[in-house]
N, C-alpha and C. Protein backbone atom coordinates (compact mmCIF):
# COMPACT_ATOMS: atom_id res chain seq x y z
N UNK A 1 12.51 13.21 -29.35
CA UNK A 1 11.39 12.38 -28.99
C UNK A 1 11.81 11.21 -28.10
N UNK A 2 13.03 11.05 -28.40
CA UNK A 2 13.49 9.10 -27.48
C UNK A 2 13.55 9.75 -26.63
N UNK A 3 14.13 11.03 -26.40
CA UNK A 3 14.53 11.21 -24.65
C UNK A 3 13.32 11.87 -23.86
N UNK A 4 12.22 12.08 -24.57
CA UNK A 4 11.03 12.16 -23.69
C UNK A 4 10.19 10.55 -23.19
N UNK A 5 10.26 9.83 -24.22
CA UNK A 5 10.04 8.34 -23.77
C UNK A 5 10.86 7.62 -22.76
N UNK A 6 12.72 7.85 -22.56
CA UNK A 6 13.59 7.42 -21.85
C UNK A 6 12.50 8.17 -20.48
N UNK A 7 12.26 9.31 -20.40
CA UNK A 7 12.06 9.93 -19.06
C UNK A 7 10.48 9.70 -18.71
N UNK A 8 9.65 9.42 -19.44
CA UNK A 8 8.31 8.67 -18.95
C UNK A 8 9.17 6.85 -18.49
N UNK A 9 9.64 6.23 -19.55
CA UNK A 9 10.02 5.30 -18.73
C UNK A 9 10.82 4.57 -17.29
N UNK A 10 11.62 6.55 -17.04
CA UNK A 10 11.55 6.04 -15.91
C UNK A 10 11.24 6.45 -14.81
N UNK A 11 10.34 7.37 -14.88
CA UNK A 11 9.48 7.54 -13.94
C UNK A 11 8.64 6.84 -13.88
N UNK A 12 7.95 5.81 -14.60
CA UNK A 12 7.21 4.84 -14.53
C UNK A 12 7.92 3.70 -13.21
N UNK A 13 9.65 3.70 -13.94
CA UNK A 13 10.30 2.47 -13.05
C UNK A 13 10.15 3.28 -11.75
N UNK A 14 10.46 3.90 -11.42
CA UNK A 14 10.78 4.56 -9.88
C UNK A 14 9.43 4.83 -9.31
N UNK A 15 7.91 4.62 -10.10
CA UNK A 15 6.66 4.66 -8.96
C UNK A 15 6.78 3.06 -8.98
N UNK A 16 7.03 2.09 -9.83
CA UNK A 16 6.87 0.83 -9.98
C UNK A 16 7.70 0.63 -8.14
N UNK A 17 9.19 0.80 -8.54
CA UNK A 17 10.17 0.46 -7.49
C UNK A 17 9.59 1.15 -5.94
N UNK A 18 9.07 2.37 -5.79
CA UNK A 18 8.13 2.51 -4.76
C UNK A 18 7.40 2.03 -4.30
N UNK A 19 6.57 1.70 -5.16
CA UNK A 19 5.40 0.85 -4.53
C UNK A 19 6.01 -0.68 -3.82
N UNK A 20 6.87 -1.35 -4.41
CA UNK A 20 7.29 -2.50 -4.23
C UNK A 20 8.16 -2.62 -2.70
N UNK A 21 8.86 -1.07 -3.18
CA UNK A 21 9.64 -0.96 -1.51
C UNK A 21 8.63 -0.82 -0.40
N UNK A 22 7.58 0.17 -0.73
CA UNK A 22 6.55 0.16 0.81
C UNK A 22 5.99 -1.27 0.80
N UNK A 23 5.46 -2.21 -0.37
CA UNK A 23 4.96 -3.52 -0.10
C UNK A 23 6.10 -4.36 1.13
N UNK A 24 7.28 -4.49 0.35
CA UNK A 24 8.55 -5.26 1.33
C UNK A 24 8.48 -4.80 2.71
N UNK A 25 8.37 -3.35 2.73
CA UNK A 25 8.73 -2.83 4.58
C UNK A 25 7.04 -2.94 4.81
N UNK A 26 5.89 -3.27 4.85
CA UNK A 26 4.84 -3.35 5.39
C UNK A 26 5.09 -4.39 5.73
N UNK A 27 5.49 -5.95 4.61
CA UNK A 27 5.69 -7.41 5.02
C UNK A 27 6.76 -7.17 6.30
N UNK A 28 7.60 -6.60 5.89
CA UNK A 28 8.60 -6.65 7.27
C UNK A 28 8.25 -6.55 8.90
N UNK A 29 7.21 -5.32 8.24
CA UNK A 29 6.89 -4.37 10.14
C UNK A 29 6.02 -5.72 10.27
N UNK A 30 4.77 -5.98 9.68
CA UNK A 30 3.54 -6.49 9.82
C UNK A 30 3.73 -8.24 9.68
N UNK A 31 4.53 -8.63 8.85
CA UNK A 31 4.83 -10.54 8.73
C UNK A 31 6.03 -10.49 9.68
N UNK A 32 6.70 -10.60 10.61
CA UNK A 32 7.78 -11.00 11.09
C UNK A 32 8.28 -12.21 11.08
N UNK A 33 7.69 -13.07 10.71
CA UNK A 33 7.57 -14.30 11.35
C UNK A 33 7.60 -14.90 9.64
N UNK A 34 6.99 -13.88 8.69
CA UNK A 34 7.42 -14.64 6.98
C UNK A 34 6.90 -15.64 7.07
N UNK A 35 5.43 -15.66 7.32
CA UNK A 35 4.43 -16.20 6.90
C UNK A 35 3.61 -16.23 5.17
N UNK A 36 3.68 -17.72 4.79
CA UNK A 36 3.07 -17.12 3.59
C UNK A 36 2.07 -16.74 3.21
N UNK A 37 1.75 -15.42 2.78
CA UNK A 37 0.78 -14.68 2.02
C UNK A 37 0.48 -14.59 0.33
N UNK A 38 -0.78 -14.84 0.47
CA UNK A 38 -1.38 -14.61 -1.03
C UNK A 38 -1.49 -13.05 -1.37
N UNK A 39 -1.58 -12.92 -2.77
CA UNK A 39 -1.52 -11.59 -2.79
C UNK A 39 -2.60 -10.62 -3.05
N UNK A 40 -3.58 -11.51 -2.58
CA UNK A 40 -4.44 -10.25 -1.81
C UNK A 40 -4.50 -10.02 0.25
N UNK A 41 -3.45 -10.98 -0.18
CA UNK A 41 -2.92 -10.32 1.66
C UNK A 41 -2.07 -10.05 2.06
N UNK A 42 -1.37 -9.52 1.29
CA UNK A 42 -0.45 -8.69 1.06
C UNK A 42 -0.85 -7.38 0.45
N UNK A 43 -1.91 -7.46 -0.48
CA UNK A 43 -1.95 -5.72 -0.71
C UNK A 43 -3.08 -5.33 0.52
N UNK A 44 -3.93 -6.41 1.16
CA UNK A 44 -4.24 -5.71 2.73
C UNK A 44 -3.57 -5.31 3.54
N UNK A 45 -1.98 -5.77 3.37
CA UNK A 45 -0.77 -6.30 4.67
C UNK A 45 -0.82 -4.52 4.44
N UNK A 46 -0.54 -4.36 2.69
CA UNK A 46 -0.13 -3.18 2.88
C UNK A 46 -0.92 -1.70 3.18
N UNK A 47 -2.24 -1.70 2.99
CA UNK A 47 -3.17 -0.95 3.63
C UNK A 47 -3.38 -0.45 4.87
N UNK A 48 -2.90 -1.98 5.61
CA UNK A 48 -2.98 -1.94 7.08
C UNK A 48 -1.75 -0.89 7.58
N UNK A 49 -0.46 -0.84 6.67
CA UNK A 49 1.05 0.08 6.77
C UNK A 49 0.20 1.74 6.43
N UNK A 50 -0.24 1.55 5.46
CA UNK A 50 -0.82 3.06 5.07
C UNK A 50 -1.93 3.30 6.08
N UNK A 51 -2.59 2.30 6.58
CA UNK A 51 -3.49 3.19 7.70
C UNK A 51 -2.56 3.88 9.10
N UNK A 52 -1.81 2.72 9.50
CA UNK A 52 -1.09 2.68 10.66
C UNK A 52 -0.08 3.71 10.77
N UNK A 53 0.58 2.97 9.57
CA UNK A 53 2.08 4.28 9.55
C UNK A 53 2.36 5.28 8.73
N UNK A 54 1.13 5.24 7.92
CA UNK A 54 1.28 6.83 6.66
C UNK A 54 0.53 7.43 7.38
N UNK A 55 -0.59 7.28 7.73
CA UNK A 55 -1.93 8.39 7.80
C UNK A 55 -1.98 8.14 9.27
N UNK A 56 -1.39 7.42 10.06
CA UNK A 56 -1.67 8.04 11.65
C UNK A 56 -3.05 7.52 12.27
N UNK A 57 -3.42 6.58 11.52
CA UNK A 57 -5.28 5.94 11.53
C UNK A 57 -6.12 6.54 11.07
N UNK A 58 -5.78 7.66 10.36
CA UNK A 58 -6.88 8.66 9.90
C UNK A 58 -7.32 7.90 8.28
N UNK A 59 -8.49 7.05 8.96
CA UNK A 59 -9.33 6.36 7.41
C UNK A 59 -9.50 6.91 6.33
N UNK A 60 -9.55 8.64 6.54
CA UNK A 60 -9.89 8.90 5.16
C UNK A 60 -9.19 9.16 4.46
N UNK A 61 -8.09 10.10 5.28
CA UNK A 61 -6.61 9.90 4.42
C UNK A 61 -6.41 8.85 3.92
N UNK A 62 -6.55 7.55 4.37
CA UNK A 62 -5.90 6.39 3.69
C UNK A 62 -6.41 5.72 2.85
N UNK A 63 -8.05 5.89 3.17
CA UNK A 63 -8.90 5.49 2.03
C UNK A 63 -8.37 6.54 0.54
N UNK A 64 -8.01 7.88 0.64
CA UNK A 64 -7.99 8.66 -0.83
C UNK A 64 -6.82 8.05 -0.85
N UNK A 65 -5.67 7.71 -0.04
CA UNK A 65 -4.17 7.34 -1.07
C UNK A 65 -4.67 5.73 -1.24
N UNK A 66 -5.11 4.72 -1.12
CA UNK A 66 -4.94 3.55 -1.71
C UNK A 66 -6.44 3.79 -2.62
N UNK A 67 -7.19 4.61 -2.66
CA UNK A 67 -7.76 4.81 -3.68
C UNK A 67 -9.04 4.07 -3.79
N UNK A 68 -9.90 4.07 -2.31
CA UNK A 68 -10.81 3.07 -2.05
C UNK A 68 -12.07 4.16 -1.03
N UNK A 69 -13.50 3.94 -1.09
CA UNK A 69 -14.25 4.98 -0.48
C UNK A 69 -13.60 4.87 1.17
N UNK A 70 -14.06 5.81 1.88
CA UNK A 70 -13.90 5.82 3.00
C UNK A 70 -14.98 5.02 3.86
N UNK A 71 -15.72 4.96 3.38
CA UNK A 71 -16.80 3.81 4.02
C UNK A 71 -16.56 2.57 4.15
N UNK A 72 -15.82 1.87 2.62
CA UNK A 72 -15.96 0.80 2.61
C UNK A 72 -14.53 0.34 3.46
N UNK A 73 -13.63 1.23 3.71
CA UNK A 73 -12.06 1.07 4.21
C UNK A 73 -12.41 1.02 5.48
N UNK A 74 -13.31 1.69 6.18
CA UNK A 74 -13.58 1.87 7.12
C UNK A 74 -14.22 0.69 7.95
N UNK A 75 -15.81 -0.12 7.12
CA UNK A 75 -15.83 -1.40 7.35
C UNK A 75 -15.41 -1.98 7.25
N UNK A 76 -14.61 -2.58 6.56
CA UNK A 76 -13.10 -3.78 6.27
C UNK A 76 -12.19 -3.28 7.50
N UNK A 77 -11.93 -2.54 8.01
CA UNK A 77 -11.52 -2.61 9.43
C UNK A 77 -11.69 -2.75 10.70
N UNK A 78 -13.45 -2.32 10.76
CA UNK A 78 -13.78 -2.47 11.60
C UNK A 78 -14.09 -3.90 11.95
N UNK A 79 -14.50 -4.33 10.97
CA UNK A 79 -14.79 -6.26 10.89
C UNK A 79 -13.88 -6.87 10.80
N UNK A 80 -12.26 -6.25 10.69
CA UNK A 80 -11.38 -6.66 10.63
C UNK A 80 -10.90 -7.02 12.30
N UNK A 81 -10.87 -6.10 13.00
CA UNK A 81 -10.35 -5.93 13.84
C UNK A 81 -9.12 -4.90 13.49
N UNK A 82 -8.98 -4.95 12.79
CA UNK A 82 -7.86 -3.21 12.47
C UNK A 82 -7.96 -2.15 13.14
């Protein structure tokens, strides 16, 4: 039984440590300059990485991986200027 808990725990750590690494390289490509951000602009910083550089601009792809309608991803960019 422990060594089925050891192996949920760490696959838990390694989506945790994922997510954190694409947050850092979105701040990187997208803040150059290490400006400070709050952190809801930073999980935009990072949306803007998953539209741009995961999905190629394709909204809807990026709307199903960050897990948001395609409509509403779609206006938040367009009013964005994104």
């Amino acid at each position: 039984m422990d060594k089925y808990i050891n192996i949920n725990r760490i696959s838990k750590s390694i989506a945790t440590n994922s997510i954190n690494m694409k947050q850092t390289i979105a701040e990187n490509l997208l803040n150059k300059k290490k400006y400070y951000l709050s952190l809801e602009a930073k999980k935009r910083l990072k949306w803007m990485y998953i539209i741009h550089y995961e999905c190629d601009g394709n909204i809807t792809q990026a709307a199903r991986k960050i897990g948001v309608s395609r409509q509403w991803l779609s206006a938040i960019t367009m009013n964005n200027g994104w």
